[in-house]
PDB file of N, CA and C in Angstrom:
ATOM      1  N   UNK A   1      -5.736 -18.652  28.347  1.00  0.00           N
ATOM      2  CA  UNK A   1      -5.646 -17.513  27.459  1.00  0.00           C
ATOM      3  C   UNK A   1      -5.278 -18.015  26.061  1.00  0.00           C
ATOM      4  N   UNK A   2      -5.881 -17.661  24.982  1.00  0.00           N
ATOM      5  CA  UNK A   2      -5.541 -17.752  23.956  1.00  0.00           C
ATOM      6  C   UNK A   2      -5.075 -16.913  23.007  1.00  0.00           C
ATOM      7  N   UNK A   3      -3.725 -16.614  21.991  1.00  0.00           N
ATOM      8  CA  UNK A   3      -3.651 -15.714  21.439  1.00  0.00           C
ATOM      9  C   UNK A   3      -3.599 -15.363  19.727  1.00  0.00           C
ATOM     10  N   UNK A   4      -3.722 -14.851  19.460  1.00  0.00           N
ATOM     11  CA  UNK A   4      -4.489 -14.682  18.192  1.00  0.00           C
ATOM     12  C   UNK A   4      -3.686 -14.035  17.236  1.00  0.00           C
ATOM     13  N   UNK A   5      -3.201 -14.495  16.254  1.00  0.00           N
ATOM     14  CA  UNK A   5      -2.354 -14.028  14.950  1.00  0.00           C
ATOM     15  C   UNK A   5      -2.968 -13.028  13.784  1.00  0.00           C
ATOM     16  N   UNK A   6      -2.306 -11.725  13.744  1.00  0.00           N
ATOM     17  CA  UNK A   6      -3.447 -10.646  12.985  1.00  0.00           C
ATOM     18  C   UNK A   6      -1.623 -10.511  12.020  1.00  0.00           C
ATOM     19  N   UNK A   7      -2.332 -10.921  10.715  1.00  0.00           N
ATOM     20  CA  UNK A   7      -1.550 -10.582   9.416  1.00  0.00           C
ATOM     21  C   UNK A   7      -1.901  -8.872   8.937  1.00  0.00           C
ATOM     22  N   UNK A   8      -1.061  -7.882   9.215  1.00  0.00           N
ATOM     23  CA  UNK A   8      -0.880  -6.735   7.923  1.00  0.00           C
ATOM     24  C   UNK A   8      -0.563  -6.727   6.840  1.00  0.00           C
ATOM     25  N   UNK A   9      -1.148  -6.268   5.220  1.00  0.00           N
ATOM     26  CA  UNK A   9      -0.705  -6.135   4.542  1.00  0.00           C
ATOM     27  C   UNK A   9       0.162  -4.931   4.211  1.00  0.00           C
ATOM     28  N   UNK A  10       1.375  -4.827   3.927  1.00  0.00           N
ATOM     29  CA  UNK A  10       1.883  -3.598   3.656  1.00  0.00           C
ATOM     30  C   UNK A  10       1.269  -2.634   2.433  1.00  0.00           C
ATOM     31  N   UNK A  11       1.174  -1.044   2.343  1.00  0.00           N
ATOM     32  CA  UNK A  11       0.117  -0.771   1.427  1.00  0.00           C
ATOM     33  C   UNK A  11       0.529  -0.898   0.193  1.00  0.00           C
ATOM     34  N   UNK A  12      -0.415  -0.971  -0.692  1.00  0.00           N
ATOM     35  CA  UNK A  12      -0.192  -1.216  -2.336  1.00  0.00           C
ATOM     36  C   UNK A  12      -0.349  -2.848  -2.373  1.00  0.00           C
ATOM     37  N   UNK A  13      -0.520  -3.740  -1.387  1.00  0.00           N
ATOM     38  CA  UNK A  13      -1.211  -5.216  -1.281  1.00  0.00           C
ATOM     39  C   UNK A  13      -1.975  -5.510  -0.689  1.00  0.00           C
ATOM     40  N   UNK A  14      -2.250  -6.637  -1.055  1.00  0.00           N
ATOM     41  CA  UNK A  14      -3.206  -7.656  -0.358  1.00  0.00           C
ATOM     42  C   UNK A  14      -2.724  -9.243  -0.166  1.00  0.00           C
ATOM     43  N   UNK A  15      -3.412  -9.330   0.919  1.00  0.00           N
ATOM     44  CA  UNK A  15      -2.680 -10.723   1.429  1.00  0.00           C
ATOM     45  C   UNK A  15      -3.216 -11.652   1.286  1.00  0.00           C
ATOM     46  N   UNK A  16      -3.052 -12.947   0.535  1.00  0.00           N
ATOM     47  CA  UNK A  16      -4.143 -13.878   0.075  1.00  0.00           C
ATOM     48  C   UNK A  16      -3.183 -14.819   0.521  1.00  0.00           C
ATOM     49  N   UNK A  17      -4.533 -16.515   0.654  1.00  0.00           N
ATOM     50  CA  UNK A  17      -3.751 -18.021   0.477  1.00  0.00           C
ATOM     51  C   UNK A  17      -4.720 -18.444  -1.040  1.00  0.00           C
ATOM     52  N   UNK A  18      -5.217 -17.950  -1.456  1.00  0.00           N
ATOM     53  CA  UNK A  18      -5.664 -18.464  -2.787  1.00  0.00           C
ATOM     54  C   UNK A  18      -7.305 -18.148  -3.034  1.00  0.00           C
ATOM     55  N   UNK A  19      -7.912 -18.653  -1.349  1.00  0.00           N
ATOM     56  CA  UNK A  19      -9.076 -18.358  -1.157  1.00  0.00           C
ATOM     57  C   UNK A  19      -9.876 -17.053  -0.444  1.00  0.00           C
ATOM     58  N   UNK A  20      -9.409 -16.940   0.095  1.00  0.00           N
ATOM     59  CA  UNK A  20      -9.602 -15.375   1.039  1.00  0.00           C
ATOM     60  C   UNK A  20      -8.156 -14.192   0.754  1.00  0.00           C
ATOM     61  N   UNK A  21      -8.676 -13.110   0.738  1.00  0.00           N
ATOM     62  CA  UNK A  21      -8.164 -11.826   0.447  1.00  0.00           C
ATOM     63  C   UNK A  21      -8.481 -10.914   1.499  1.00  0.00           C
ATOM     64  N   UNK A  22      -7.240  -9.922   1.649  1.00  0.00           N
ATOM     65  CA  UNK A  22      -7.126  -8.983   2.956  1.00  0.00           C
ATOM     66  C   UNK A  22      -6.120  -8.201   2.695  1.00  0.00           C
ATOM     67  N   UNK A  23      -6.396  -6.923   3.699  1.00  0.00           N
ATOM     68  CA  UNK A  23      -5.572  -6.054   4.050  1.00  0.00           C
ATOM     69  C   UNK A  23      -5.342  -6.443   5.502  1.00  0.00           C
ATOM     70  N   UNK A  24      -6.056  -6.926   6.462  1.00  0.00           N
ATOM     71  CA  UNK A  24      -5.707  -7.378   7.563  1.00  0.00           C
ATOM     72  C   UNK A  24      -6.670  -8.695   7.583  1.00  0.00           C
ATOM     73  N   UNK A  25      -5.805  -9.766   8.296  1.00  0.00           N
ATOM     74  CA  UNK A  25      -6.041 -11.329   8.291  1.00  0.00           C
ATOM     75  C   UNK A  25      -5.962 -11.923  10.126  1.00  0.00           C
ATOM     76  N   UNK A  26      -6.936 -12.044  10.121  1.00  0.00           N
ATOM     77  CA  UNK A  26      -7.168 -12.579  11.995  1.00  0.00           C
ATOM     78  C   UNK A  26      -7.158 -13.802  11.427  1.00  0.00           C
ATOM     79  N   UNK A  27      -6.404 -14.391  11.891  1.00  0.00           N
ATOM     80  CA  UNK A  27      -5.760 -16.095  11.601  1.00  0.00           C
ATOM     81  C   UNK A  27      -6.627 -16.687  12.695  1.00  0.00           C
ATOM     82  N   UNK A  28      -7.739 -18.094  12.021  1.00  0.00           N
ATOM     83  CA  UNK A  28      -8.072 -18.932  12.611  1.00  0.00           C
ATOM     84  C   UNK A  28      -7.425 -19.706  13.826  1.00  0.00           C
ATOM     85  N   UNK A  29      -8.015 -20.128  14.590  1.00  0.00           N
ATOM     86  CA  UNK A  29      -6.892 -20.935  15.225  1.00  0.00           C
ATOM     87  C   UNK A  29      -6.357 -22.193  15.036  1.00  0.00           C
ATOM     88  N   UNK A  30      -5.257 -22.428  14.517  1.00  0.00           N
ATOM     89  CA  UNK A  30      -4.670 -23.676  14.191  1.00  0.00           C
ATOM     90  C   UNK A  30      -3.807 -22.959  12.423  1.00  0.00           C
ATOM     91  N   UNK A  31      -4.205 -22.062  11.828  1.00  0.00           N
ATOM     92  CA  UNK A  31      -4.368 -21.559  11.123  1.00  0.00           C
ATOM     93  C   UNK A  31      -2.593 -21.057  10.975  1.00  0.00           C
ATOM     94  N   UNK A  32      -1.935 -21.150   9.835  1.00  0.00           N
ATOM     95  CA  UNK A  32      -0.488 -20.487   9.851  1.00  0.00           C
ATOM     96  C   UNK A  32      -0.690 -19.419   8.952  1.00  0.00           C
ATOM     97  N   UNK A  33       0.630 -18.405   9.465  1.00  0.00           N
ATOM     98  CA  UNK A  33       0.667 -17.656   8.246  1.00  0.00           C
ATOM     99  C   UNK A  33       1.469 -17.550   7.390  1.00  0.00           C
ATOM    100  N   UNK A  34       2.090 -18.780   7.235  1.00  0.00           N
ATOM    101  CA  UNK A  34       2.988 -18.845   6.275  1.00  0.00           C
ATOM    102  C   UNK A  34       2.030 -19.113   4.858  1.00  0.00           C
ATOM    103  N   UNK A  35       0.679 -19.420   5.281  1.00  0.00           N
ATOM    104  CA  UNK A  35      -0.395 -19.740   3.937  1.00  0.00           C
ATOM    105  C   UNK A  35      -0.725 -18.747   3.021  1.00  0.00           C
ATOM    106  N   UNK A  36      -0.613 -17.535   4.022  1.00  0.00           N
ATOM    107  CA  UNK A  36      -1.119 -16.015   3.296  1.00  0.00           C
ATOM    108  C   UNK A  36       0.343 -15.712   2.258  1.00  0.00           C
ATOM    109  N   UNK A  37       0.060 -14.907   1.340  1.00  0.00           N
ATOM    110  CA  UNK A  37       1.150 -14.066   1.258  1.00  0.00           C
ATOM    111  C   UNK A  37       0.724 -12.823  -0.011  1.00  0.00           C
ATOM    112  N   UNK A  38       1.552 -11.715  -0.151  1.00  0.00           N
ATOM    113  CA  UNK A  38       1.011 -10.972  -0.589  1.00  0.00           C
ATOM    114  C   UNK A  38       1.173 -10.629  -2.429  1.00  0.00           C
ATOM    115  N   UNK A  39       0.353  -9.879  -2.856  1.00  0.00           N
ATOM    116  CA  UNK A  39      -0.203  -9.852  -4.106  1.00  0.00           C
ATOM    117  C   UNK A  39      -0.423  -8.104  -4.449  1.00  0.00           C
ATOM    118  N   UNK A  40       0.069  -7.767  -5.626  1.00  0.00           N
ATOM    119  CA  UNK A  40      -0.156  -6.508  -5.804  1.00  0.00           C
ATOM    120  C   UNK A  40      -1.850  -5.882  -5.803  1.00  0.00           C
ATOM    121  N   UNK A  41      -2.071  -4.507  -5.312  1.00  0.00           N
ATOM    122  CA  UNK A  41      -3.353  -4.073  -5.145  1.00  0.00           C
ATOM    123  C   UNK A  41      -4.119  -4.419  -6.955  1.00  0.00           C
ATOM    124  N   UNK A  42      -3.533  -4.243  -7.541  1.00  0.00           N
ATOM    125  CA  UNK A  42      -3.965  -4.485  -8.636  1.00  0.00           C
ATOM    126  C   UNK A  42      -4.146  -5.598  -9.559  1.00  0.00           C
ATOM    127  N   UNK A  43      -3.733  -6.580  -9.169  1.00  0.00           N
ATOM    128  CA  UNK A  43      -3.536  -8.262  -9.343  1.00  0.00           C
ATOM    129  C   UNK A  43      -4.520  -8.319  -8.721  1.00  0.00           C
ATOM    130  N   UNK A  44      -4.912  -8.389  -7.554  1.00  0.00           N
ATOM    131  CA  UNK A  44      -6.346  -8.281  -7.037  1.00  0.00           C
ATOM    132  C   UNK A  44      -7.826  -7.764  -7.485  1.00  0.00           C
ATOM    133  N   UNK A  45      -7.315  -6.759  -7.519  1.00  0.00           N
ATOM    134  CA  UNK A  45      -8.767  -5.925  -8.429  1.00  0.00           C
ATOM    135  C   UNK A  45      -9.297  -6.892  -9.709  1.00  0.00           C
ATOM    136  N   UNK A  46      -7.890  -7.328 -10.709  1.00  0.00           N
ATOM    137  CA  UNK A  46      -7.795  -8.057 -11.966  1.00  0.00           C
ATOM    138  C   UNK A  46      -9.036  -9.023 -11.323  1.00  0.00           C
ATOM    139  N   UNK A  47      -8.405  -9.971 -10.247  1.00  0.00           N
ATOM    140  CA  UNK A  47      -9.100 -11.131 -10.056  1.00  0.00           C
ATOM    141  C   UNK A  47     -10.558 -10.614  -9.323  1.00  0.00           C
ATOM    142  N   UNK A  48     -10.787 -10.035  -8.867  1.00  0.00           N
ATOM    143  CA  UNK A  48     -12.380  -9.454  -8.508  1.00  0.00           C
ATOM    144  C   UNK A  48     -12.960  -8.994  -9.464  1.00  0.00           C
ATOM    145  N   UNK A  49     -12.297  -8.639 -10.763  1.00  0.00           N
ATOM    146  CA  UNK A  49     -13.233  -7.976 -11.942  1.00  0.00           C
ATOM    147  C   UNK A  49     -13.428  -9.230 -12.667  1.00  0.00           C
ATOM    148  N   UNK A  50     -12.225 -10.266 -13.316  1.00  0.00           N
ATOM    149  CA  UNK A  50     -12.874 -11.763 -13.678  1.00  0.00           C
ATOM    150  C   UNK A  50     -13.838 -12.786 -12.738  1.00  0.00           C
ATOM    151  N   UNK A  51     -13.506 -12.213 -11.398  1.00  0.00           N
ATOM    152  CA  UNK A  51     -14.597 -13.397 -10.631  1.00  0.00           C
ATOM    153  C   UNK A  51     -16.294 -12.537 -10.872  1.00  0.00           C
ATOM    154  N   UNK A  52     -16.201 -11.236 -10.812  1.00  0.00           N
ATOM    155  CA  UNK A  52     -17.430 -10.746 -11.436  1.00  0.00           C
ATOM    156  C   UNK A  52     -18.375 -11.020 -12.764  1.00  0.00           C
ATOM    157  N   UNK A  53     -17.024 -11.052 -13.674  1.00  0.00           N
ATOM    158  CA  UNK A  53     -17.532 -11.161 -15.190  1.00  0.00           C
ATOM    159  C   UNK A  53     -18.295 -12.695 -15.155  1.00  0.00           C
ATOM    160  N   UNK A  54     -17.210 -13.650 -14.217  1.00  0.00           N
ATOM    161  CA  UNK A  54     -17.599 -15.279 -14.560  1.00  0.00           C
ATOM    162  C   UNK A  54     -19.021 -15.535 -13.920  1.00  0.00           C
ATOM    163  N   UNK A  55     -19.118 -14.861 -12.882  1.00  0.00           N
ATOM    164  CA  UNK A  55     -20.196 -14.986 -11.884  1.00  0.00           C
ATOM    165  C   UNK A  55     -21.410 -14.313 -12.453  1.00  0.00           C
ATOM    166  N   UNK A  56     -21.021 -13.280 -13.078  1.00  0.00           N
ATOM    167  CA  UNK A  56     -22.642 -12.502 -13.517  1.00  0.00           C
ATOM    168  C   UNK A  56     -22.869 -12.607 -14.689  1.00  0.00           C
ATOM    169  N   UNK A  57     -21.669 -13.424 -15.506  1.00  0.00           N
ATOM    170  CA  UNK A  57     -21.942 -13.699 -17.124  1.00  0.00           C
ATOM    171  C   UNK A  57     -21.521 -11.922 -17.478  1.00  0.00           C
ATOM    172  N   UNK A  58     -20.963 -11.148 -17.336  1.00  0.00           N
ATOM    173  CA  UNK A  58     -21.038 -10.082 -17.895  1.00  0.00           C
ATOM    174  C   UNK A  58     -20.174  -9.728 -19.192  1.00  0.00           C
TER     175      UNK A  58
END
């Protein structure tokens, strides 16, 4: 049997390690969660609206 680590974000965040972003995080296996941690809903958005601008030149 194997068991499987599911990270919640509490609301008004998101739970990041730098590269991936979540409200809920099913941890790889081997995977810690001390890597995640959380980030305001809006610190987020920030960084999805600059990864847009950089990505589409906008």
């Amino acid at each position: 049997m194997k068991v499987r680590t599911v990270l919640y974000a509490d609301e008004g965040t998101v739970l990041t390690n730098g590269r991936d972003y979540g409200t809920i995080i099913w941890l790889a296996e081997g995977a810690s969660p001390d890597s995640y941690h959380p980030i305001p809903q809006t610190e987020y958005e920030a960084i999805q609206t600059q990864e847009a601008t950089t990505c589409w030149g906008k």
